[in-house]
N, C-alpha and C. Protein backbone atom coordinates (compact mmCIF):
# COMPACT_ATOMS: atom_id res chain seq x y z
N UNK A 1 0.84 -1.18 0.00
CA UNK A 1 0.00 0.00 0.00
C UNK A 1 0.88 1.25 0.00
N UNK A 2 0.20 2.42 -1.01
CA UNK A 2 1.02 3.31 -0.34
C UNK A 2 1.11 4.30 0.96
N UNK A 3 2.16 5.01 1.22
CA UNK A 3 2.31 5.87 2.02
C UNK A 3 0.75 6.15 2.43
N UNK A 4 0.42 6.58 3.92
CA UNK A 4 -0.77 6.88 4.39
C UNK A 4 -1.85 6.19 3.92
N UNK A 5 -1.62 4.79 3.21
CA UNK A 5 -3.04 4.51 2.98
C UNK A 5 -3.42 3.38 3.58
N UNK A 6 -4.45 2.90 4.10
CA UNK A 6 -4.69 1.50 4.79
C UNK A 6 -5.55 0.65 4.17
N UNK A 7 -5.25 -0.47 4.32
CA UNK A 7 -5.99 -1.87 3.47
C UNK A 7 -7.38 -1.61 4.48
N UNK A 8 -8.25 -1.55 4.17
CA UNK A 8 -9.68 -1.71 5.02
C UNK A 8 -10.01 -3.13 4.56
N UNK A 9 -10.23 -3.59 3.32
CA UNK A 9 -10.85 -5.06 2.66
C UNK A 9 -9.99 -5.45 1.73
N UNK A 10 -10.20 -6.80 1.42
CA UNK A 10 -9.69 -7.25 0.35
C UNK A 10 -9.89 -8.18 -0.49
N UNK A 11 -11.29 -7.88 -1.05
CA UNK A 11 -11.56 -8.94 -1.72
C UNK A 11 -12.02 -8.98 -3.00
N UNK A 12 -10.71 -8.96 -4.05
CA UNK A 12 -10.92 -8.86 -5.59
C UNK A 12 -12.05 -9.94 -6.06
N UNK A 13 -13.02 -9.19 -7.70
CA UNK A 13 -13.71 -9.71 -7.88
C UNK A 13 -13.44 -10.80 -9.01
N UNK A 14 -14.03 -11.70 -9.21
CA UNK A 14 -13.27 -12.74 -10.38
C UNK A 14 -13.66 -11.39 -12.02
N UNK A 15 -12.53 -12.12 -12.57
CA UNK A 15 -12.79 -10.93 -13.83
C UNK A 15 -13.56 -11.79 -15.02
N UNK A 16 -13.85 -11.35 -16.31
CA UNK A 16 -14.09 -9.85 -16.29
C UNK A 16 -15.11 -8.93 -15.13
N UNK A 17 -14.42 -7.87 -14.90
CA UNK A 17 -15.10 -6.82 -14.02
C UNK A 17 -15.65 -5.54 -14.98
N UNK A 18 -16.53 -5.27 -15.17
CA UNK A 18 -16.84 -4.16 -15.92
C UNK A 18 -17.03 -2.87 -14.62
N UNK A 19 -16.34 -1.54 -15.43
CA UNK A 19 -16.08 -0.17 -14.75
C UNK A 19 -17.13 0.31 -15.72
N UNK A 20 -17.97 1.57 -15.07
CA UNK A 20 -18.88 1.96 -15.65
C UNK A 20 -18.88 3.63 -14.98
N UNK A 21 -19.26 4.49 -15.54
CA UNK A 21 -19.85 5.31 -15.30
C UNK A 21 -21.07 6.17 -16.34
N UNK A 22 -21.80 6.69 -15.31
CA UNK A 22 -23.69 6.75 -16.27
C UNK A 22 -23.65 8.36 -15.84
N UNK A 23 -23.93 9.22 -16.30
CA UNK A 23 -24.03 10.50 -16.75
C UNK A 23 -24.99 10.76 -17.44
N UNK A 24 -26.25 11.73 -17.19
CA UNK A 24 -27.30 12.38 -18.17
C UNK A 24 -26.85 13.77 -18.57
N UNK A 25 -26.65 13.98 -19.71
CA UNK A 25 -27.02 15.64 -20.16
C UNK A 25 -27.81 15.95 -20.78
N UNK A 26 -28.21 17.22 -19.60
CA UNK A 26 -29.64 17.48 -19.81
C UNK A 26 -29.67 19.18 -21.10
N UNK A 27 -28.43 19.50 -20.95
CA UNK A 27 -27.87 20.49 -21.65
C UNK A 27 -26.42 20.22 -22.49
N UNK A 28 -26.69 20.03 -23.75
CA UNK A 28 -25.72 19.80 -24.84
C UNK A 28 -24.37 20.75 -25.20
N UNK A 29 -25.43 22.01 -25.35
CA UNK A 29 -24.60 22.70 -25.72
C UNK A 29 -23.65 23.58 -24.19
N UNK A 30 -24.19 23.69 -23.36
CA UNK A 30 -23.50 23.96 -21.80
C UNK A 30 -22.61 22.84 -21.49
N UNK A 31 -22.67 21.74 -21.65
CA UNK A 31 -21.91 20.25 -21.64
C UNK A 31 -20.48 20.86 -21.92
N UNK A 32 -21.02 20.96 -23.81
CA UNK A 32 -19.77 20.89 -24.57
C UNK A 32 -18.71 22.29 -24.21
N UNK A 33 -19.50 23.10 -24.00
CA UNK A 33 -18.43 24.56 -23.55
C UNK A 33 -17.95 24.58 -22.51
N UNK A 34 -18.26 23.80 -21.16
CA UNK A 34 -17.84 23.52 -20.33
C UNK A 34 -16.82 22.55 -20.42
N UNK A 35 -16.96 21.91 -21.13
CA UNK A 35 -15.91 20.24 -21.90
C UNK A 35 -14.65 21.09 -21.85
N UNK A 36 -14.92 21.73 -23.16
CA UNK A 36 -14.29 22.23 -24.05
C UNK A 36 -13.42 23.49 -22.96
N UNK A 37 -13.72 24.01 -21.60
CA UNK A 37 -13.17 24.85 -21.03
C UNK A 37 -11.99 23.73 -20.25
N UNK A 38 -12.44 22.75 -19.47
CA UNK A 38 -11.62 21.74 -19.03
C UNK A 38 -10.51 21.38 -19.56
N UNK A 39 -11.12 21.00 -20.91
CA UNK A 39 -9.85 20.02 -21.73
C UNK A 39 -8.80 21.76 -22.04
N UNK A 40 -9.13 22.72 -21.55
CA UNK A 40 -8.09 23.93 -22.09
C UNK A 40 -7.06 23.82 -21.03
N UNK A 41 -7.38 23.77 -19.52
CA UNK A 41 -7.14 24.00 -18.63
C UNK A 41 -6.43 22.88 -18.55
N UNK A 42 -6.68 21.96 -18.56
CA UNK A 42 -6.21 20.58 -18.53
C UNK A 42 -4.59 20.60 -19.46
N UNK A 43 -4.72 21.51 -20.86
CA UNK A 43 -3.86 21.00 -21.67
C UNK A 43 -2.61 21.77 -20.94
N UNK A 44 -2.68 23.27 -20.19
CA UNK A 44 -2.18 24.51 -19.63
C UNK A 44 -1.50 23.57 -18.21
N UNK A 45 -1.83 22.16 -18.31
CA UNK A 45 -1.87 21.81 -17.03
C UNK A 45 -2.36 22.44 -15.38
N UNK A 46 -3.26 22.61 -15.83
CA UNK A 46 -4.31 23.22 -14.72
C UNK A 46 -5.00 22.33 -14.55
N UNK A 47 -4.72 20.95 -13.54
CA UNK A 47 -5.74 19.61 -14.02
C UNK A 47 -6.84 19.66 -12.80
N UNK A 48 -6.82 20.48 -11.63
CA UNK A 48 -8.25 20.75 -10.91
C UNK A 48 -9.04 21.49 -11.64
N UNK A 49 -8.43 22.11 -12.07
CA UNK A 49 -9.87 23.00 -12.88
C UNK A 49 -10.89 22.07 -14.63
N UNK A 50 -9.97 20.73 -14.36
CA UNK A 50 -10.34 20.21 -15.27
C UNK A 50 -10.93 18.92 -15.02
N UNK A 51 -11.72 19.07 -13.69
CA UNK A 51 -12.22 18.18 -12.60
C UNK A 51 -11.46 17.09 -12.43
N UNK A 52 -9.87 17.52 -12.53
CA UNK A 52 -8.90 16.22 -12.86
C UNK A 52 -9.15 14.99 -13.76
N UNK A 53 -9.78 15.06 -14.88
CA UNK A 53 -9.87 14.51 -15.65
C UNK A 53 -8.69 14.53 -16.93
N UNK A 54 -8.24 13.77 -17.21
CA UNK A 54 -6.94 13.46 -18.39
C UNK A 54 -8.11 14.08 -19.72
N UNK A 55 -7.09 14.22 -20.80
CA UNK A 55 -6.96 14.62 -22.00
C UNK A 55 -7.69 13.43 -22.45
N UNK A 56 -7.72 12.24 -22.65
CA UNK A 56 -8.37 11.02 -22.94
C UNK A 56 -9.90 11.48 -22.66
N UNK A 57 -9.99 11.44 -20.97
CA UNK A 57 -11.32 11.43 -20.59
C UNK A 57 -12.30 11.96 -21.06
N UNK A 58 -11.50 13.39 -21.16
CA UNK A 58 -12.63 15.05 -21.64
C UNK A 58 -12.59 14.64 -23.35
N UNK A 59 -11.95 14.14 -23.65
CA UNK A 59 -12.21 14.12 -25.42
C UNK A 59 -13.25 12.96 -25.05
N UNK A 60 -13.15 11.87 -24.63
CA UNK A 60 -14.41 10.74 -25.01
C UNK A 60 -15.44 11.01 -24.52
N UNK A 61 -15.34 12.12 -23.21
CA UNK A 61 -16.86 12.72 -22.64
C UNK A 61 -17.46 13.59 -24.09
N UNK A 62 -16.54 14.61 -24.91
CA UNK A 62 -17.25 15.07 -25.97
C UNK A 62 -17.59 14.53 -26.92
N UNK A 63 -16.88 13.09 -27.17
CA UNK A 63 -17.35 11.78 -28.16
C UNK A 63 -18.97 11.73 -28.29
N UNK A 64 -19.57 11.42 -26.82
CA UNK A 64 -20.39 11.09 -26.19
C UNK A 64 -21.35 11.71 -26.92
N UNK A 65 -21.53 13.01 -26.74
CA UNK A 65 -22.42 13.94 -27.09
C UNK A 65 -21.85 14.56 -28.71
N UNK A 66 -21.51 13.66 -29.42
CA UNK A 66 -21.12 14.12 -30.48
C UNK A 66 -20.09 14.89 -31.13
N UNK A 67 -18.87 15.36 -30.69
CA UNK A 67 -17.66 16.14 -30.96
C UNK A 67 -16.57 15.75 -30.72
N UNK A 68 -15.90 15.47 -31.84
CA UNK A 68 -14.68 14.82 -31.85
C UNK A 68 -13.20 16.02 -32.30
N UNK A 69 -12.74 15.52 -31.17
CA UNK A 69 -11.43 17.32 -31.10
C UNK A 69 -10.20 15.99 -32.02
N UNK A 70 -9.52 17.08 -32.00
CA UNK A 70 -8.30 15.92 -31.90
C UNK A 70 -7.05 16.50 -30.95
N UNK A 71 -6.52 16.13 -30.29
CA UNK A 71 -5.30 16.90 -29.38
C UNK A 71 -3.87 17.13 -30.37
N UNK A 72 -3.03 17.96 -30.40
CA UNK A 72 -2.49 17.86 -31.34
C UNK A 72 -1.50 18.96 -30.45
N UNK A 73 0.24 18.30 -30.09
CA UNK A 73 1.28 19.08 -29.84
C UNK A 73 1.13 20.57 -29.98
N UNK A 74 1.05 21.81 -29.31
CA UNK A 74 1.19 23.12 -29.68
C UNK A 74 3.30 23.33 -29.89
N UNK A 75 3.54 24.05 -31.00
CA UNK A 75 4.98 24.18 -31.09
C UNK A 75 4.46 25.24 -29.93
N UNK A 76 5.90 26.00 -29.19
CA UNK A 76 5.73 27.31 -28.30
C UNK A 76 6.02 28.26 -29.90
N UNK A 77 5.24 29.14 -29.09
CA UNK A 77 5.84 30.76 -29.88
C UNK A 77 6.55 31.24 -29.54
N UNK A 78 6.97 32.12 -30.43
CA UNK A 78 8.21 33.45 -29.39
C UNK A 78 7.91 34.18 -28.60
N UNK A 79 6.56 34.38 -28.58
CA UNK A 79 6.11 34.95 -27.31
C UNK A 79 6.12 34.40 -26.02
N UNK A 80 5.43 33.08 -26.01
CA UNK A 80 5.84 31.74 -25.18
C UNK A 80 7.13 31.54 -24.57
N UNK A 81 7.99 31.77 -25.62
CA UNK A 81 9.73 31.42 -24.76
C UNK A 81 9.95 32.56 -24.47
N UNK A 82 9.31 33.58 -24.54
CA UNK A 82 10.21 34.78 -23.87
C UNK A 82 9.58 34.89 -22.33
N UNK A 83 8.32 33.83 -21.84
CA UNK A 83 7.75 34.03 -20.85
C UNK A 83 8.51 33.31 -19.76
């Protein structure tokens, strides 16, 4: 275990185990601009403000509801390296 953490139980389930999570949106377009604010923050590495969700996650959450990004290396600018 690691550091500070304690075994409470231990009892793995036989596999396959299916992981799931169920989500309604009830607002599409608030979804996606909100998505779409995360995965910014996220890329800036600001990953609380991106409900700690990875670059993976926030793109297949916008899958979901229809929008497919693609992530793609930013070169820096010269403005960038002079920061």
């Amino acid at each position: 275990m690691p550091a500070g953490v304690r075994l409470v139980r231990w009892n793995p389930k036989q596999p396959p185990v299916v992981l799931k999570e169920c989500s309604v949106v009830i607002d599409v377009n608030k979804f996606i601009s909100a998505t779409l604010a995360q995965l910014r923050a996220c890329l800036e590495g600001k990953n609380w403000l991106a409900g700690n969700r990875s670059i993976r996650d926030l793109t297949e959450r916008l899958e979901q509801v229809g929008v497919e990004v693609e992530v793609r290396p930013v070169k820096p600018t010269v403005e960038s390296e002079e920061l």
